[in-house]
C-alpha atoms as a PDB file:
ATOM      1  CA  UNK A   1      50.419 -69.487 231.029  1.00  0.00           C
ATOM      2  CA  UNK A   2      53.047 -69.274 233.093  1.00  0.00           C
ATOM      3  CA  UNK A   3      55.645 -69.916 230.175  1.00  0.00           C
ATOM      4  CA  UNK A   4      56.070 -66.713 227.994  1.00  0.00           C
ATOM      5  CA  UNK A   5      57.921 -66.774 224.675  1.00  0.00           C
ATOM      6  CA  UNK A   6      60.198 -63.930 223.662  1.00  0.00           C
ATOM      7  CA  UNK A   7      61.188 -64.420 220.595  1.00  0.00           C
ATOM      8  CA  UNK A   8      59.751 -61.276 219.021  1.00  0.00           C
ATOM      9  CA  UNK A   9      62.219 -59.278 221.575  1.00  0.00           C
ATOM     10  CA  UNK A  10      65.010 -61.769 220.186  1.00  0.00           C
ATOM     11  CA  UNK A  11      64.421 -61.034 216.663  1.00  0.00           C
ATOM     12  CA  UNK A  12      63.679 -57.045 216.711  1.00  0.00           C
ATOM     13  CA  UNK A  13      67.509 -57.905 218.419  1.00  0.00           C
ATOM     14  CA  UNK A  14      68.650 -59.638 215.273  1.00  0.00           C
ATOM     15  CA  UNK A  15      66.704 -56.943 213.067  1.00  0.00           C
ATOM     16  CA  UNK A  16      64.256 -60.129 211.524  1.00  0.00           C
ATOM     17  CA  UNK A  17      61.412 -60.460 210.841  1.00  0.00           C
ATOM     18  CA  UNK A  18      58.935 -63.441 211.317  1.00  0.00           C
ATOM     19  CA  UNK A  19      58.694 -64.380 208.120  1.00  0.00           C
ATOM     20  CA  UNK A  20      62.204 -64.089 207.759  1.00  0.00           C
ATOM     21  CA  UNK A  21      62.616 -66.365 210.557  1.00  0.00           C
ATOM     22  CA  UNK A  22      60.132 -68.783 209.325  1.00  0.00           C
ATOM     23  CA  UNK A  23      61.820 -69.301 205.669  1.00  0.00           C
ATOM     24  CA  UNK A  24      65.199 -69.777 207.663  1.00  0.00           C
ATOM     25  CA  UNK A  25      64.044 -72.431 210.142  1.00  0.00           C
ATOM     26  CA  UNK A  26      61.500 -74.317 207.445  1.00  0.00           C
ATOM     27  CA  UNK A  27      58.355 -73.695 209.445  1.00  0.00           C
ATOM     28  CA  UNK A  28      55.000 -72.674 208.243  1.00  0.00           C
ATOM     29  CA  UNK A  29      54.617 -68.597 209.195  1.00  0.00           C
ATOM     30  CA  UNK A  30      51.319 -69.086 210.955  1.00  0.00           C
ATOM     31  CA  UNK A  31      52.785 -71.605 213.143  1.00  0.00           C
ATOM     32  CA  UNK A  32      55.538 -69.407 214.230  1.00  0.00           C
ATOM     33  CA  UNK A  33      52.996 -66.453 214.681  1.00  0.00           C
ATOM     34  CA  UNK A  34      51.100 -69.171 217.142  1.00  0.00           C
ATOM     35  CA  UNK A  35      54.606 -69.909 218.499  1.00  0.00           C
ATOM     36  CA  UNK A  36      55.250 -66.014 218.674  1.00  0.00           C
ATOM     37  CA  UNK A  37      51.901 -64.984 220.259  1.00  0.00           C
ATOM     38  CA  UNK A  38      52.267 -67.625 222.661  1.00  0.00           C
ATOM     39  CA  UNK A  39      49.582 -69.656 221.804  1.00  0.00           C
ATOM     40  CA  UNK A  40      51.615 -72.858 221.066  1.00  0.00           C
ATOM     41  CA  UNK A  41      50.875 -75.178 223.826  1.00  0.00           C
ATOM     42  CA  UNK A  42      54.075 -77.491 222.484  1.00  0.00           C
ATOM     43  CA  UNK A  43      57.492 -76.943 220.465  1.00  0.00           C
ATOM     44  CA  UNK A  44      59.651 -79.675 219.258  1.00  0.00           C
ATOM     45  CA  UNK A  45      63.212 -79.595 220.066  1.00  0.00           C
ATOM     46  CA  UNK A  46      64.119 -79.773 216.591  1.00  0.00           C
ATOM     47  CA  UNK A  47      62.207 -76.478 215.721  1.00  0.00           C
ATOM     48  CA  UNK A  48      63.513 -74.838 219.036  1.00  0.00           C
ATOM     49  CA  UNK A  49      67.378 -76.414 217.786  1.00  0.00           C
ATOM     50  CA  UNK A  50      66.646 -74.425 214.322  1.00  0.00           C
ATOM     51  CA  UNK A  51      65.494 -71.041 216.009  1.00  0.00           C
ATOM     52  CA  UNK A  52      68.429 -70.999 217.929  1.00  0.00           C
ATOM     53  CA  UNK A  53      70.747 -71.867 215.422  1.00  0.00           C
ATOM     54  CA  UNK A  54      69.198 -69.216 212.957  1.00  0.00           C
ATOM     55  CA  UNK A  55      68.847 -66.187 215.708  1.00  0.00           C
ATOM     56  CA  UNK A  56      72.443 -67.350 217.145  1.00  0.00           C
ATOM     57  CA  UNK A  57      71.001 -68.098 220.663  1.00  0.00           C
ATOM     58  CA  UNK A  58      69.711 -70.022 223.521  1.00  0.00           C
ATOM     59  CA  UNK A  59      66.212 -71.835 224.474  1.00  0.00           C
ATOM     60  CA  UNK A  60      66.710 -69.390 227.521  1.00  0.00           C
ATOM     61  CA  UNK A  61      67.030 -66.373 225.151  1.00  0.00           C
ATOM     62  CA  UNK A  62      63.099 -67.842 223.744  1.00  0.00           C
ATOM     63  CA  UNK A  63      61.562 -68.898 226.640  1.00  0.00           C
ATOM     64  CA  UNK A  64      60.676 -67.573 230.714  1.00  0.00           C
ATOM     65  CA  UNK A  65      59.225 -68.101 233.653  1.00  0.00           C
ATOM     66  CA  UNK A  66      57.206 -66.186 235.152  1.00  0.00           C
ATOM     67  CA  UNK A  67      56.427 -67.654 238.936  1.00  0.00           C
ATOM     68  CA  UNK A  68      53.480 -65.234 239.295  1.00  0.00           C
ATOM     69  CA  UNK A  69      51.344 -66.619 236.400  1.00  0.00           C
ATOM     70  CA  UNK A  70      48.230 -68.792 237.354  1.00  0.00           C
ATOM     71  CA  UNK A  71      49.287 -72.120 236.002  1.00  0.00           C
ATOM     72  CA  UNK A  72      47.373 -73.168 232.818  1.00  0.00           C
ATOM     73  CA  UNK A  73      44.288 -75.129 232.907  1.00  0.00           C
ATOM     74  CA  UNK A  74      44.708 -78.748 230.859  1.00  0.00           C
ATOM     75  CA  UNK A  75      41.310 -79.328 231.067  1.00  0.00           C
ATOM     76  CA  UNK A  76      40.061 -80.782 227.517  1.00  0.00           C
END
């Protein structure tokens, strides 16, 4: 996928740990892990809004491009 998710560079940062994170924000750990692994294929703005606001940081602080990934395949 051509999307990558750092959050686990933004929270060994903030010295947190997932679970941490996941109490903090209100979200079910496993879906953060999904989130974390980058696995998620969708995040709602309010759950990005309440990662940043916990970890003190931007959606560009979570999330990058990277131009040299094969785009993903949306096929069912």
């Amino acid at each position: 996928m051509s999307i990558r998710v750092t959050l686990d560079v933004m929270l060994a940062r903030r010295k947190m740990k997932l679970s941490e994170l996941a109490e903090r924000v209100g979200i079910a750990p496993q879906n953060l892990s999904v989130l974390n692994a980058g696995r998620a294929r969708a995040i709602r703005f309010s759950t990005l809004e309440a990662i940043c606001r916990v970890l003190n940081c931007q959606p560009g602080d979570l999330l990058e491009f990277d131009a040299a990934a094969p785009p993903p395949n949306d096929e069912g």
